[in-house]
PDB file of N, CA and C in Angstrom:
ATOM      1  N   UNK A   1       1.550   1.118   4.221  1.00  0.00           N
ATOM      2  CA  UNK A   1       2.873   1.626   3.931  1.00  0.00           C
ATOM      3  C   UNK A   1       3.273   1.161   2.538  1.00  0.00           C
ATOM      4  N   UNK A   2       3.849   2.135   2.014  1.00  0.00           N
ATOM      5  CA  UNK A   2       4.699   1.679   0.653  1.00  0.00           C
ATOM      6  C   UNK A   2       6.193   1.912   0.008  1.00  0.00           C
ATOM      7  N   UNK A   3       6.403   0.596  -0.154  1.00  0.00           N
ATOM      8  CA  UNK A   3       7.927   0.549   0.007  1.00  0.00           C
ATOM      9  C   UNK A   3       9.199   1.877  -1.211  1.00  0.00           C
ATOM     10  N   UNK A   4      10.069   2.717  -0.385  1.00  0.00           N
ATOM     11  CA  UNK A   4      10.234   3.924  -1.307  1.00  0.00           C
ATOM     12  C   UNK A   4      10.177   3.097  -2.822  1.00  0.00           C
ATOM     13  N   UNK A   5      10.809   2.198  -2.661  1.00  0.00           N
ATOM     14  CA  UNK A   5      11.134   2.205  -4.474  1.00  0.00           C
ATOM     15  C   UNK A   5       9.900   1.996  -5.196  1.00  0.00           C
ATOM     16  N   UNK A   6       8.463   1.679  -4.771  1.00  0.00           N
ATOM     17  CA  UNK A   6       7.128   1.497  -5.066  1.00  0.00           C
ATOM     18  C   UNK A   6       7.055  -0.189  -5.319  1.00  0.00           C
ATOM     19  N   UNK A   7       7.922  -1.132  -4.843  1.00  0.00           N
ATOM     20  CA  UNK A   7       7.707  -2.228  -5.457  1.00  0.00           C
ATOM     21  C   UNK A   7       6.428  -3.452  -4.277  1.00  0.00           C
ATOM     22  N   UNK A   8       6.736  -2.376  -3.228  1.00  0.00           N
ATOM     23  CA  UNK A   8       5.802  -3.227  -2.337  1.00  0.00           C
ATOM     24  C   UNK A   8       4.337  -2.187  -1.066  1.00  0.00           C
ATOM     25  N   UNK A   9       2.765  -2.752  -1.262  1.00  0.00           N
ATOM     26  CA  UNK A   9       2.537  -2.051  -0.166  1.00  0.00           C
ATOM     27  C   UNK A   9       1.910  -3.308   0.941  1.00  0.00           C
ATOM     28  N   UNK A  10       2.729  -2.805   1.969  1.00  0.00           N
ATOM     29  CA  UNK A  10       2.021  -3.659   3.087  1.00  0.00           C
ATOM     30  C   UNK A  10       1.036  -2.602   3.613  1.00  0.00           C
ATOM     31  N   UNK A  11      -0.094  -3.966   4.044  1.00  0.00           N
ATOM     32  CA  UNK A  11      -1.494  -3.673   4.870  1.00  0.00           C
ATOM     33  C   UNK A  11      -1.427  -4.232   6.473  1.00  0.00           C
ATOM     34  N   UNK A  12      -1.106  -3.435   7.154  1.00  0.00           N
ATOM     35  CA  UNK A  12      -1.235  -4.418   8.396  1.00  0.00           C
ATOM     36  C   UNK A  12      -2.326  -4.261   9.158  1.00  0.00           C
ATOM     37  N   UNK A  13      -2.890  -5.264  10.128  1.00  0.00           N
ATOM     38  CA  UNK A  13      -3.756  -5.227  10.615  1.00  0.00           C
ATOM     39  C   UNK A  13      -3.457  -5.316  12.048  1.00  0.00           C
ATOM     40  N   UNK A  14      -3.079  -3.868  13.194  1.00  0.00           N
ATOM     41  CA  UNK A  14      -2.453  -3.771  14.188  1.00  0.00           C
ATOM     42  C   UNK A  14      -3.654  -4.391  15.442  1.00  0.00           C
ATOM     43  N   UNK A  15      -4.398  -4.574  15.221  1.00  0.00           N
ATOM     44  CA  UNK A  15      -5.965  -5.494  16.412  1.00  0.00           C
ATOM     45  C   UNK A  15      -4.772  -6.555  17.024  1.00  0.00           C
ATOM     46  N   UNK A  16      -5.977  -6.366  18.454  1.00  0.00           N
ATOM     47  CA  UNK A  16      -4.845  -7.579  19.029  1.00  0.00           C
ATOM     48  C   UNK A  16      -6.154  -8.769  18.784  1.00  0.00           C
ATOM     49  N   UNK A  17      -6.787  -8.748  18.513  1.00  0.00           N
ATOM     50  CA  UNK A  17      -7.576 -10.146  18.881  1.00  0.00           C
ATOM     51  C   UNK A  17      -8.922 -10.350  17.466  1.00  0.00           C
ATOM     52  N   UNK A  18      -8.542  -9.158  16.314  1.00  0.00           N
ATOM     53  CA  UNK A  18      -9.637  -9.237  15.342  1.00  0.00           C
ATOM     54  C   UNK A  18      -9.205  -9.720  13.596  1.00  0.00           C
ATOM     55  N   UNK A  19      -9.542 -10.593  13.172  1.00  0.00           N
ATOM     56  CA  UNK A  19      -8.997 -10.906  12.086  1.00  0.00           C
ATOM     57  C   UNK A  19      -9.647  -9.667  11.050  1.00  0.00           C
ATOM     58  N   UNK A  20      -9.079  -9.292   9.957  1.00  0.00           N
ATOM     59  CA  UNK A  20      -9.909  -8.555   9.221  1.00  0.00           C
ATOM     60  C   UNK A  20      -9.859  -9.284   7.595  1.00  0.00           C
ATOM     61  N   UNK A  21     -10.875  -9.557   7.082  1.00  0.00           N
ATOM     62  CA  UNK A  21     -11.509 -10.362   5.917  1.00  0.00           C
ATOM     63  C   UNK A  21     -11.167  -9.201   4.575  1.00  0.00           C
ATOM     64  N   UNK A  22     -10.438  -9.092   3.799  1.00  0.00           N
ATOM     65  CA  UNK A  22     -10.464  -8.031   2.972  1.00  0.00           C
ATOM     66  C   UNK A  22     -10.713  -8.294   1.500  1.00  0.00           C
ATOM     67  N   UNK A  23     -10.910  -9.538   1.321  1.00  0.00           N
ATOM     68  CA  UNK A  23     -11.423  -9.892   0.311  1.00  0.00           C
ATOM     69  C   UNK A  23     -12.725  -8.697  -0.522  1.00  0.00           C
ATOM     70  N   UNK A  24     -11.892  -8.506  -1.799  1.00  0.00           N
ATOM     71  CA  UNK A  24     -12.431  -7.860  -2.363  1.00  0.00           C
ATOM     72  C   UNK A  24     -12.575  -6.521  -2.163  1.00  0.00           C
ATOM     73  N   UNK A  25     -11.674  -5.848  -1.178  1.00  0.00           N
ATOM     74  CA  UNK A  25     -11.343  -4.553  -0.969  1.00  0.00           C
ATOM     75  C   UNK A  25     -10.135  -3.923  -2.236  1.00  0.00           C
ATOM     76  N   UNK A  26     -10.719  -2.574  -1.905  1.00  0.00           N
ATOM     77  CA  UNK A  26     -10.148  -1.719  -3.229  1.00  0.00           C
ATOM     78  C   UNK A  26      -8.823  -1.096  -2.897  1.00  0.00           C
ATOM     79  N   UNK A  27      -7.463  -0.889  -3.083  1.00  0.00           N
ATOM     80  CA  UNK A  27      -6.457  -0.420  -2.968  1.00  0.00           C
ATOM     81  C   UNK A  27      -6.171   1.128  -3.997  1.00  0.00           C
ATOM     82  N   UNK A  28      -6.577   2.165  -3.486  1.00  0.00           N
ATOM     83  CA  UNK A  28      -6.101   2.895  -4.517  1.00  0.00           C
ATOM     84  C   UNK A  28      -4.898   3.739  -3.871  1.00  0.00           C
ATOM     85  N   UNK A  29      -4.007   4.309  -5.105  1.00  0.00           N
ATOM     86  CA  UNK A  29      -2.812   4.919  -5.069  1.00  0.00           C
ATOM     87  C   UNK A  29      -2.849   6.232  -5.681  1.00  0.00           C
ATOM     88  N   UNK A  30      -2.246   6.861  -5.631  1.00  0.00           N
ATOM     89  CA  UNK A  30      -2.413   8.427  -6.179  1.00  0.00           C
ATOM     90  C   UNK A  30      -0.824   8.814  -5.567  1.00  0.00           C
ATOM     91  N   UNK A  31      -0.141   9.291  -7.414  1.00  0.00           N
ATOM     92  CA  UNK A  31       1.352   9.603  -7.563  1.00  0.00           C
ATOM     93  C   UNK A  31       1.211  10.677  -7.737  1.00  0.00           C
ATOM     94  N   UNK A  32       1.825  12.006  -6.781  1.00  0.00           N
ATOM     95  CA  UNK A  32       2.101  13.385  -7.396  1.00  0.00           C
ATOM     96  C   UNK A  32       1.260  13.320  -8.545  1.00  0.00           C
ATOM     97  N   UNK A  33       0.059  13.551  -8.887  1.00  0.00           N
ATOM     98  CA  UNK A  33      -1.012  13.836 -10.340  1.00  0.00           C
ATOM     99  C   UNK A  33      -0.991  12.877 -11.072  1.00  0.00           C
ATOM    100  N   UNK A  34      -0.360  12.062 -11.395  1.00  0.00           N
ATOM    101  CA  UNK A  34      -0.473  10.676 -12.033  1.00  0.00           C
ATOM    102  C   UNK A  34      -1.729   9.658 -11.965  1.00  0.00           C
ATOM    103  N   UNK A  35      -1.659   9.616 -12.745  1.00  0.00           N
ATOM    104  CA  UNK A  35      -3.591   8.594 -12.613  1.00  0.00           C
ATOM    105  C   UNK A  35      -3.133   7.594 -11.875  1.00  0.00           C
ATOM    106  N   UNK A  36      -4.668   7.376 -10.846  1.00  0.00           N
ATOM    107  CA  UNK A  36      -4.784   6.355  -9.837  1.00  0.00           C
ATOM    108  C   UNK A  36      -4.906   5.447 -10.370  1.00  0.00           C
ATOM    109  N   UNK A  37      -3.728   4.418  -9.626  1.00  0.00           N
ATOM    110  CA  UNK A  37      -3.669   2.747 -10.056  1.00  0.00           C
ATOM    111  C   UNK A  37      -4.981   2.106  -8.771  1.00  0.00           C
ATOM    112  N   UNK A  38      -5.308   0.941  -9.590  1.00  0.00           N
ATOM    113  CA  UNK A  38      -6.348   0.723  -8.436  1.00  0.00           C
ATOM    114  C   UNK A  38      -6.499  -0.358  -8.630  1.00  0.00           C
ATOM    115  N   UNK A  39      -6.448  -1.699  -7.286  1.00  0.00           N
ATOM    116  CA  UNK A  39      -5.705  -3.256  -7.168  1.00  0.00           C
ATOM    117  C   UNK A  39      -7.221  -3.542  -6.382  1.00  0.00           C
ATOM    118  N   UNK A  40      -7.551  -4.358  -7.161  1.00  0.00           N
ATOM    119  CA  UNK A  40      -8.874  -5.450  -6.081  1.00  0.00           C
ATOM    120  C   UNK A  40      -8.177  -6.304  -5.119  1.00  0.00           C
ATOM    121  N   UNK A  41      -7.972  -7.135  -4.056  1.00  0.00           N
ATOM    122  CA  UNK A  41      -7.613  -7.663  -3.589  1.00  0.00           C
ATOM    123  C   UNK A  41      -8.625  -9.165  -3.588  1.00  0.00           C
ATOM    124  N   UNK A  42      -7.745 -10.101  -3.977  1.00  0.00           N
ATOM    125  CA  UNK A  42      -8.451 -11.600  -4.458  1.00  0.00           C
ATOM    126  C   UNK A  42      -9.094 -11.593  -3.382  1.00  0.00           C
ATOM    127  N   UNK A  43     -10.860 -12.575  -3.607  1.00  0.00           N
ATOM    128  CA  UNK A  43     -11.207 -12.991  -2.817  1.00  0.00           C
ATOM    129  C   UNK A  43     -10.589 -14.109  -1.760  1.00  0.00           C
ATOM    130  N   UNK A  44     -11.005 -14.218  -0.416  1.00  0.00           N
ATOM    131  CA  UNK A  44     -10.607 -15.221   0.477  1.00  0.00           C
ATOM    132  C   UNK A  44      -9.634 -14.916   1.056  1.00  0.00           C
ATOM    133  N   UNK A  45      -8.908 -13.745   1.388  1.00  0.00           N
ATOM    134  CA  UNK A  45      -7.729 -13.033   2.218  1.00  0.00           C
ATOM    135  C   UNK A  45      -8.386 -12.320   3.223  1.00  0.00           C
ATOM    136  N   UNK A  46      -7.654 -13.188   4.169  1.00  0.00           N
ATOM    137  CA  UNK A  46      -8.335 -12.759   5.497  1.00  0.00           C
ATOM    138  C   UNK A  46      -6.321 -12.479   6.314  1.00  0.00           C
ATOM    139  N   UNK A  47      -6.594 -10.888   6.770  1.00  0.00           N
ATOM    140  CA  UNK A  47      -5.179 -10.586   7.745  1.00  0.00           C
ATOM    141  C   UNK A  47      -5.314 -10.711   9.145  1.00  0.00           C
ATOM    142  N   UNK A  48      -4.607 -11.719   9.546  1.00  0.00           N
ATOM    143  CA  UNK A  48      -5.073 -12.344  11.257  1.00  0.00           C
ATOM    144  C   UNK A  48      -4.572 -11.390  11.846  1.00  0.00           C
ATOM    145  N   UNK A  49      -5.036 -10.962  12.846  1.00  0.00           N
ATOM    146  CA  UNK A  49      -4.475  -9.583  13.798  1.00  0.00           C
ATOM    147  C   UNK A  49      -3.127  -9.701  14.326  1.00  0.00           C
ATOM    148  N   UNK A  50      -2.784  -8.616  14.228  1.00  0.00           N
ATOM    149  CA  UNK A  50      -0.915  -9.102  14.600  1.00  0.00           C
ATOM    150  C   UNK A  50      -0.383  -9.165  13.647  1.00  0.00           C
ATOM    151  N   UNK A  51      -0.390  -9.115  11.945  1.00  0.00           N
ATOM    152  CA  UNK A  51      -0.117  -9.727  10.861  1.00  0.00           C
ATOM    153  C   UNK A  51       0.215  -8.691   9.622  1.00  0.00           C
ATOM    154  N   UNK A  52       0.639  -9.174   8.892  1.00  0.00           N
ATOM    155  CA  UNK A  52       0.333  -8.071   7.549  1.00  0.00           C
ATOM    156  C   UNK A  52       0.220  -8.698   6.033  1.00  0.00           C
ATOM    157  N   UNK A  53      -0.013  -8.062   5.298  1.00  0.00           N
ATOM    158  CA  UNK A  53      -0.093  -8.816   3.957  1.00  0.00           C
ATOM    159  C   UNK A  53       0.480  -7.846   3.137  1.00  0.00           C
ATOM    160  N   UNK A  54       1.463  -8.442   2.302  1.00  0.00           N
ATOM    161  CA  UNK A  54       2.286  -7.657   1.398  1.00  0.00           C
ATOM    162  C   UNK A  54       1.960  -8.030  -0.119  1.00  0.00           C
ATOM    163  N   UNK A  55       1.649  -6.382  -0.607  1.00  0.00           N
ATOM    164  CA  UNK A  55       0.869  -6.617  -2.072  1.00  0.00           C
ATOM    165  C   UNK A  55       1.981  -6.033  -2.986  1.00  0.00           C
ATOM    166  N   UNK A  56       2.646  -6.765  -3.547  1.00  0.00           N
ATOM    167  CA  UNK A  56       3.699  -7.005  -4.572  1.00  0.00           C
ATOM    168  C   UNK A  56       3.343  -6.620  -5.759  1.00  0.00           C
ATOM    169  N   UNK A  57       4.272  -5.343  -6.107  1.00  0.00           N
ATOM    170  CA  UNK A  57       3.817  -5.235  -7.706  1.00  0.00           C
ATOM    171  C   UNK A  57       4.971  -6.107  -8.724  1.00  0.00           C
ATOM    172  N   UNK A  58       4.766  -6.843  -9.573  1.00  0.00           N
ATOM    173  CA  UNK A  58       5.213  -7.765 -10.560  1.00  0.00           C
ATOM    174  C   UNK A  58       6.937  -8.216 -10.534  1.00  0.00           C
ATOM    175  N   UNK A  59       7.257  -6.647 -10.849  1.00  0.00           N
ATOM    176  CA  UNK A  59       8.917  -6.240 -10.662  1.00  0.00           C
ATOM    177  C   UNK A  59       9.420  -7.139  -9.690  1.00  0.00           C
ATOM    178  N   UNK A  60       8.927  -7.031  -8.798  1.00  0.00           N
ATOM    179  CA  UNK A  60       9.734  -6.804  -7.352  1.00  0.00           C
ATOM    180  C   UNK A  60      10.454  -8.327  -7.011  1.00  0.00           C
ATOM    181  N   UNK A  61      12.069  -8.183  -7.077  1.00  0.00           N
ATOM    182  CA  UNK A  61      12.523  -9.749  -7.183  1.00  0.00           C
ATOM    183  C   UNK A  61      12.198 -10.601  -6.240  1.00  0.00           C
ATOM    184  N   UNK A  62      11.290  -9.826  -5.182  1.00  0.00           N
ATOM    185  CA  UNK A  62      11.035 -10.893  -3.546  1.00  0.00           C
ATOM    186  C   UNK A  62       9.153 -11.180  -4.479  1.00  0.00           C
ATOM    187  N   UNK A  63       9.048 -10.953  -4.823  1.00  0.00           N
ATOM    188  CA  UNK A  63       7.722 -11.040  -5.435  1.00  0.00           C
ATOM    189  C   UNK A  63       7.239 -12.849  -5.556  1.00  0.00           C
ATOM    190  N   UNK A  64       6.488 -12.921  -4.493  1.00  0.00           N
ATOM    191  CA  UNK A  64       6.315 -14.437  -4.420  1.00  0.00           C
ATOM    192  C   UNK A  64       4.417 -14.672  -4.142  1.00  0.00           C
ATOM    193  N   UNK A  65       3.852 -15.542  -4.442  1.00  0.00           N
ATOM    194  CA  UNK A  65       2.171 -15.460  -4.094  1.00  0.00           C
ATOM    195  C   UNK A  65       2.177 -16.350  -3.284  1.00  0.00           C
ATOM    196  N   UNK A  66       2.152 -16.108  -2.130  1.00  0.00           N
ATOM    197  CA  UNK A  66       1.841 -16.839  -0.985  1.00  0.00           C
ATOM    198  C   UNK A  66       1.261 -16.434   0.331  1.00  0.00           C
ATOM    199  N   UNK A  67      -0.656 -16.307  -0.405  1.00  0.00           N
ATOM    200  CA  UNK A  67      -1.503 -16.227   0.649  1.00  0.00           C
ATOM    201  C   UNK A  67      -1.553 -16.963   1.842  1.00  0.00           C
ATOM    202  N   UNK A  68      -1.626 -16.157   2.952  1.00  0.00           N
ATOM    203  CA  UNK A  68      -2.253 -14.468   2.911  1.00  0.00           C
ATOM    204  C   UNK A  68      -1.787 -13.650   3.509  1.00  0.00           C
ATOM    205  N   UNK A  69      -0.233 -14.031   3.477  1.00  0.00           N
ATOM    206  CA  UNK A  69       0.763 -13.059   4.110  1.00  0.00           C
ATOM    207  C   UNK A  69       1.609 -12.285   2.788  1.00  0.00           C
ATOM    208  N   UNK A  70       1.378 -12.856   1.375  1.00  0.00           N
ATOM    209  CA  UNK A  70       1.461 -11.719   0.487  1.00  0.00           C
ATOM    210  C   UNK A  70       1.437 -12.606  -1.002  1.00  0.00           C
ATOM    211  N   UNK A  71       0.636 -11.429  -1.672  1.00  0.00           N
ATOM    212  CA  UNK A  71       0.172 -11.023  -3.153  1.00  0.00           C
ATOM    213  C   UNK A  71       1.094 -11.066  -4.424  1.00  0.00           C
ATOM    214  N   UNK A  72       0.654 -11.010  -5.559  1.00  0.00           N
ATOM    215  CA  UNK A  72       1.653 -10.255  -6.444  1.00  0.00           C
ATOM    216  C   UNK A  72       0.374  -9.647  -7.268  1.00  0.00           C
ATOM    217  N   UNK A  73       0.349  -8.207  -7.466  1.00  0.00           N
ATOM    218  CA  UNK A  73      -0.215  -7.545  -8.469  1.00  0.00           C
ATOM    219  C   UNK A  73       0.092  -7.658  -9.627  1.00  0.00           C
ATOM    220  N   UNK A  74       0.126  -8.885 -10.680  1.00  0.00           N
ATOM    221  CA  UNK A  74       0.668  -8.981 -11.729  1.00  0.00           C
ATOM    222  C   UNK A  74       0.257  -8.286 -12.654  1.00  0.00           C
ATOM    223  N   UNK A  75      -0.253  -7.035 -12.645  1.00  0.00           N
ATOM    224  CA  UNK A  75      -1.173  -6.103 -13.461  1.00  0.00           C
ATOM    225  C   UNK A  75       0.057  -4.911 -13.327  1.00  0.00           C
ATOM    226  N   UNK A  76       0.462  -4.718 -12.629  1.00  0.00           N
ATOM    227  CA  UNK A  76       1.490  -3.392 -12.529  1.00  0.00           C
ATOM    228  C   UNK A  76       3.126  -3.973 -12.148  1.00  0.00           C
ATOM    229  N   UNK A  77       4.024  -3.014 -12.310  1.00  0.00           N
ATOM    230  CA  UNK A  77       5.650  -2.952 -12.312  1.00  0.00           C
ATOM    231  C   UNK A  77       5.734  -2.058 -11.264  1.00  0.00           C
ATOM    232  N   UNK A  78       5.067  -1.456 -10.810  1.00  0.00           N
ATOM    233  CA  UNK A  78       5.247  -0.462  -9.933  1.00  0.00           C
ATOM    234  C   UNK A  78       4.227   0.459  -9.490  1.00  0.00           C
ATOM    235  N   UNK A  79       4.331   0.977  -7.828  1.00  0.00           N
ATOM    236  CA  UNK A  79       2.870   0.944  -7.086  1.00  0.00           C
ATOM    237  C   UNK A  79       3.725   2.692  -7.646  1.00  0.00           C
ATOM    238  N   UNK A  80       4.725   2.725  -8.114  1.00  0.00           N
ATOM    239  CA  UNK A  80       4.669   4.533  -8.399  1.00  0.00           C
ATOM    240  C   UNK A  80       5.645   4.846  -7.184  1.00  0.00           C
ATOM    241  N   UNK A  81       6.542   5.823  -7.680  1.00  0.00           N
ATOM    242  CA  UNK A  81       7.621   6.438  -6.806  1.00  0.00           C
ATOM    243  C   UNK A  81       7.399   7.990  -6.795  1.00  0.00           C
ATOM    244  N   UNK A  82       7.230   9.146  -5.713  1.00  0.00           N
ATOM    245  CA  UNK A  82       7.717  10.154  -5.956  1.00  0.00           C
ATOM    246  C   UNK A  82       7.673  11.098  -4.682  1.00  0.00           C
ATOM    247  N   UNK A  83       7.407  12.619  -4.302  1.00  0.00           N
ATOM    248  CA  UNK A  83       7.510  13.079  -3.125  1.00  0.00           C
ATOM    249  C   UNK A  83       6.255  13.214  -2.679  1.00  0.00           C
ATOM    250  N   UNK A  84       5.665  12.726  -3.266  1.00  0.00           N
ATOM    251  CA  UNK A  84       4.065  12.839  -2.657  1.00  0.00           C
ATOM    252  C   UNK A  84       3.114  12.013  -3.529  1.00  0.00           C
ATOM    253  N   UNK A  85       2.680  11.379  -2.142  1.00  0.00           N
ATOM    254  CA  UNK A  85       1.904  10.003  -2.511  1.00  0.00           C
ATOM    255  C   UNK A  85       0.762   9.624  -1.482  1.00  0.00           C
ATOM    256  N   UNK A  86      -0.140   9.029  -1.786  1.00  0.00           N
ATOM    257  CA  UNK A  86      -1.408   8.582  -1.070  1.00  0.00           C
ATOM    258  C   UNK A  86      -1.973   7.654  -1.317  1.00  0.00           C
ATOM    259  N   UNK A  87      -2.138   6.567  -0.502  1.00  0.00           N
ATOM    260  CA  UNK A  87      -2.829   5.431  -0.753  1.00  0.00           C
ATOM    261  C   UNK A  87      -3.548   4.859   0.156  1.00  0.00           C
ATOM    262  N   UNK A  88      -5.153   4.787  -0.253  1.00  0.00           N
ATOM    263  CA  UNK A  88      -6.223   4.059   0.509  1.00  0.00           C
ATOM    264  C   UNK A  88      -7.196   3.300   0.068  1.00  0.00           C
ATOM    265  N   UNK A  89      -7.335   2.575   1.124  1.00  0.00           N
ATOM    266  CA  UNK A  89      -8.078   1.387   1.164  1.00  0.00           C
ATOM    267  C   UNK A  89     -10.032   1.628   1.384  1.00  0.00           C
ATOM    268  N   UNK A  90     -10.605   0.843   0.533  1.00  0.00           N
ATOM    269  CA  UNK A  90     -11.970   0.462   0.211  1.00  0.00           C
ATOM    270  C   UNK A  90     -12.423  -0.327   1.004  1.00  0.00           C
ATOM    271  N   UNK A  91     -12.784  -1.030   1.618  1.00  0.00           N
ATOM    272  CA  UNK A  91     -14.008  -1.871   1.445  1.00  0.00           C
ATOM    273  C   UNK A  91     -14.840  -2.617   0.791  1.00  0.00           C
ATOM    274  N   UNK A  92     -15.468  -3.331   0.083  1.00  0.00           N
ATOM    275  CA  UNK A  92     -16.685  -4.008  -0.676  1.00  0.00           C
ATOM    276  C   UNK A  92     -17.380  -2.804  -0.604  1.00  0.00           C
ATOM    277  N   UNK A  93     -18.367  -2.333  -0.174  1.00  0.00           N
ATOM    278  CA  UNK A  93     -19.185  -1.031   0.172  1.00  0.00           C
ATOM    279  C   UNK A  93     -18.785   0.679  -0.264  1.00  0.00           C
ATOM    280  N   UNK A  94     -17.354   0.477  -0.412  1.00  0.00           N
ATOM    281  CA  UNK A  94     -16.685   1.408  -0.757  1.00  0.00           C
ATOM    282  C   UNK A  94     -16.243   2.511   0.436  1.00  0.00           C
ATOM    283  N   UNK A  95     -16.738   2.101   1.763  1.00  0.00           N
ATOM    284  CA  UNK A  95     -15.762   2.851   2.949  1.00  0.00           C
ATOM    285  C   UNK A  95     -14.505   2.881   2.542  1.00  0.00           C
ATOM    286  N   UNK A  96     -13.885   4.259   3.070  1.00  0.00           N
ATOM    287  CA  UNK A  96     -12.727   4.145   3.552  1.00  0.00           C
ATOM    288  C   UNK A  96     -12.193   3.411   4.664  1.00  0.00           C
ATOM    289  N   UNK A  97     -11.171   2.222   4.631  1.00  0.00           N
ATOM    290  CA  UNK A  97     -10.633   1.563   6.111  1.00  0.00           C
ATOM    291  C   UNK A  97      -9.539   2.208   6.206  1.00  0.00           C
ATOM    292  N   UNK A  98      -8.830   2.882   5.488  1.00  0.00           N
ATOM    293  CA  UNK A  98      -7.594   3.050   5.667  1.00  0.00           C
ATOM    294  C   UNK A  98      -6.824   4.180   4.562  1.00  0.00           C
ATOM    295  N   UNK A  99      -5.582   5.296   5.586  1.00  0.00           N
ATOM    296  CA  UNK A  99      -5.336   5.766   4.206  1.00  0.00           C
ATOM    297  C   UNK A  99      -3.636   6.066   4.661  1.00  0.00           C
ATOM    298  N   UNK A 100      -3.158   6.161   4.203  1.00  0.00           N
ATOM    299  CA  UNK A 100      -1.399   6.875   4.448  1.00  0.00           C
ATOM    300  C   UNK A 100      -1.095   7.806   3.417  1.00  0.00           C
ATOM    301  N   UNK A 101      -0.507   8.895   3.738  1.00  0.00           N
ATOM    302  CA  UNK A 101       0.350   9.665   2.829  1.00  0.00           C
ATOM    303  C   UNK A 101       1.856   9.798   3.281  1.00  0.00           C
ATOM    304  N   UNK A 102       2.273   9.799   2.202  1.00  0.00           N
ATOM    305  CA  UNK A 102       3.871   9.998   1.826  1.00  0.00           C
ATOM    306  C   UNK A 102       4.627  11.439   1.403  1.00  0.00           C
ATOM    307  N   UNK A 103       5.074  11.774   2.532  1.00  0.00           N
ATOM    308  CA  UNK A 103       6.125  13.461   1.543  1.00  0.00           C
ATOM    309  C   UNK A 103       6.979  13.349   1.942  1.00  0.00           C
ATOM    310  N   UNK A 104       7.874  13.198   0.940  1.00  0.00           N
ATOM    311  CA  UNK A 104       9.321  13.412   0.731  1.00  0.00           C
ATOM    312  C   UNK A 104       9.919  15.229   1.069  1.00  0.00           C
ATOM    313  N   UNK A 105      10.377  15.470   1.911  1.00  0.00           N
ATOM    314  CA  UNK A 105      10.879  16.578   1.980  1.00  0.00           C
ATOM    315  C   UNK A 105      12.214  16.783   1.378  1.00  0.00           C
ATOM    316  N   UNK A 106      13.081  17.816   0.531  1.00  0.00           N
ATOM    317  CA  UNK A 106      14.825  17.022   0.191  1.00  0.00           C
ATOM    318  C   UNK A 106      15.000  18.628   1.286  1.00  0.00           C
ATOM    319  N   UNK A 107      14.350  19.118   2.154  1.00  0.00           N
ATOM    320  CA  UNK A 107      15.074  20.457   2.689  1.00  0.00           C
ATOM    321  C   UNK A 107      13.847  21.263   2.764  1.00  0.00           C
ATOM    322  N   UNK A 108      14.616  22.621   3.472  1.00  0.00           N
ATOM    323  CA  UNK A 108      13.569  23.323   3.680  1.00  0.00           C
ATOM    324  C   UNK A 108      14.915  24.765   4.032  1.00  0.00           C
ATOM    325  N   UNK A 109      13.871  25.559   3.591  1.00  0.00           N
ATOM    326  CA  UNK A 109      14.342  27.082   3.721  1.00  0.00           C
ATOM    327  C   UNK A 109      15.323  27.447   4.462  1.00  0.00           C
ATOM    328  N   UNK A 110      14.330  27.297   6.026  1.00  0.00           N
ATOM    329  CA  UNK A 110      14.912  27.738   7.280  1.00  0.00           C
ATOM    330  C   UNK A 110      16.161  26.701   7.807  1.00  0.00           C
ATOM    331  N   UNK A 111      16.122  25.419   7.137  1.00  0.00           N
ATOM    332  CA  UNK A 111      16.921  24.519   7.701  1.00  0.00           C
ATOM    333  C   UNK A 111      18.414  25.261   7.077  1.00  0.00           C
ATOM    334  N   UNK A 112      18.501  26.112   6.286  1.00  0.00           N
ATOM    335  CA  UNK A 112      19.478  26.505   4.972  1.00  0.00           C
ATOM    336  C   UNK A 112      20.641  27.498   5.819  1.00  0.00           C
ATOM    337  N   UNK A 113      19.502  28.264   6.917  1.00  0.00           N
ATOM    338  CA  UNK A 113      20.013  29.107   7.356  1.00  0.00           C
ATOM    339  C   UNK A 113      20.587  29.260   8.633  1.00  0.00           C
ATOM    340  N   UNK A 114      20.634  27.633   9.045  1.00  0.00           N
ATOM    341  CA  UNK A 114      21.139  27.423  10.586  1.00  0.00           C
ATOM    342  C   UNK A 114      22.444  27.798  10.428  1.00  0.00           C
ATOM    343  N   UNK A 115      22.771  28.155  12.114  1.00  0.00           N
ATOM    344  CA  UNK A 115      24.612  28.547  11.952  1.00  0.00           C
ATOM    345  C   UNK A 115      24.941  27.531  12.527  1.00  0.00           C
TER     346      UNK A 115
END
């Protein structure tokens, strides 16, 4: 998930009983056509099941480094704001583990024409 204003994305790891090791997994983002930002995640972050880890881009005034419940991407100001957005997760190996998309709807046609 990523927070609307782009300043935060949490990774959670919903397992009831599996830690997941993500060290060195790839975070990429993709803004409405905007070139993909793309965050390594430090080695030695491991998300205990039940848990999440929040990857902080620089800005963000809660922006604190305190593994391994959360990051600061001091490389970026912002993971990117707009009505359409996508962001997934790598692996070491380069699998996909993970992906979310974001659309902002402000309306729609048929909604225009209710009585």
């Amino acid at each position: 998930d990523c927070a609307p204003d782009g300043k935060c994305i949490t990774l959670e790891n919903s397992s009831m009983d599996k830690d997941v090791d993500v060290s060195n997994w790839t975070l990429k983002r993709r803004v409405e056509g905007s070139p993909e930002i793309s965050y390594t995640i430090p080695y030695g972050l491991i998300i205990k099941h039940g848990n999440d880890l929040k990857i902080y881009a620089r800005s963000a005034q809660n922006a604190h480094h305190r593994p391994p419940s959360q990051v600061v991407n001091d490389q970026l100001d912002s993971w990117g704001m707009g009505t359409a957005c996508e962001t997934k997760l790598f692996n070491e190996q380069g699998e996909e583990k993970a992906s979310h998309s974001q659309k902002i709807v402000f309306g729609s046609e048929s909604s225009r024409h209710l009585p």
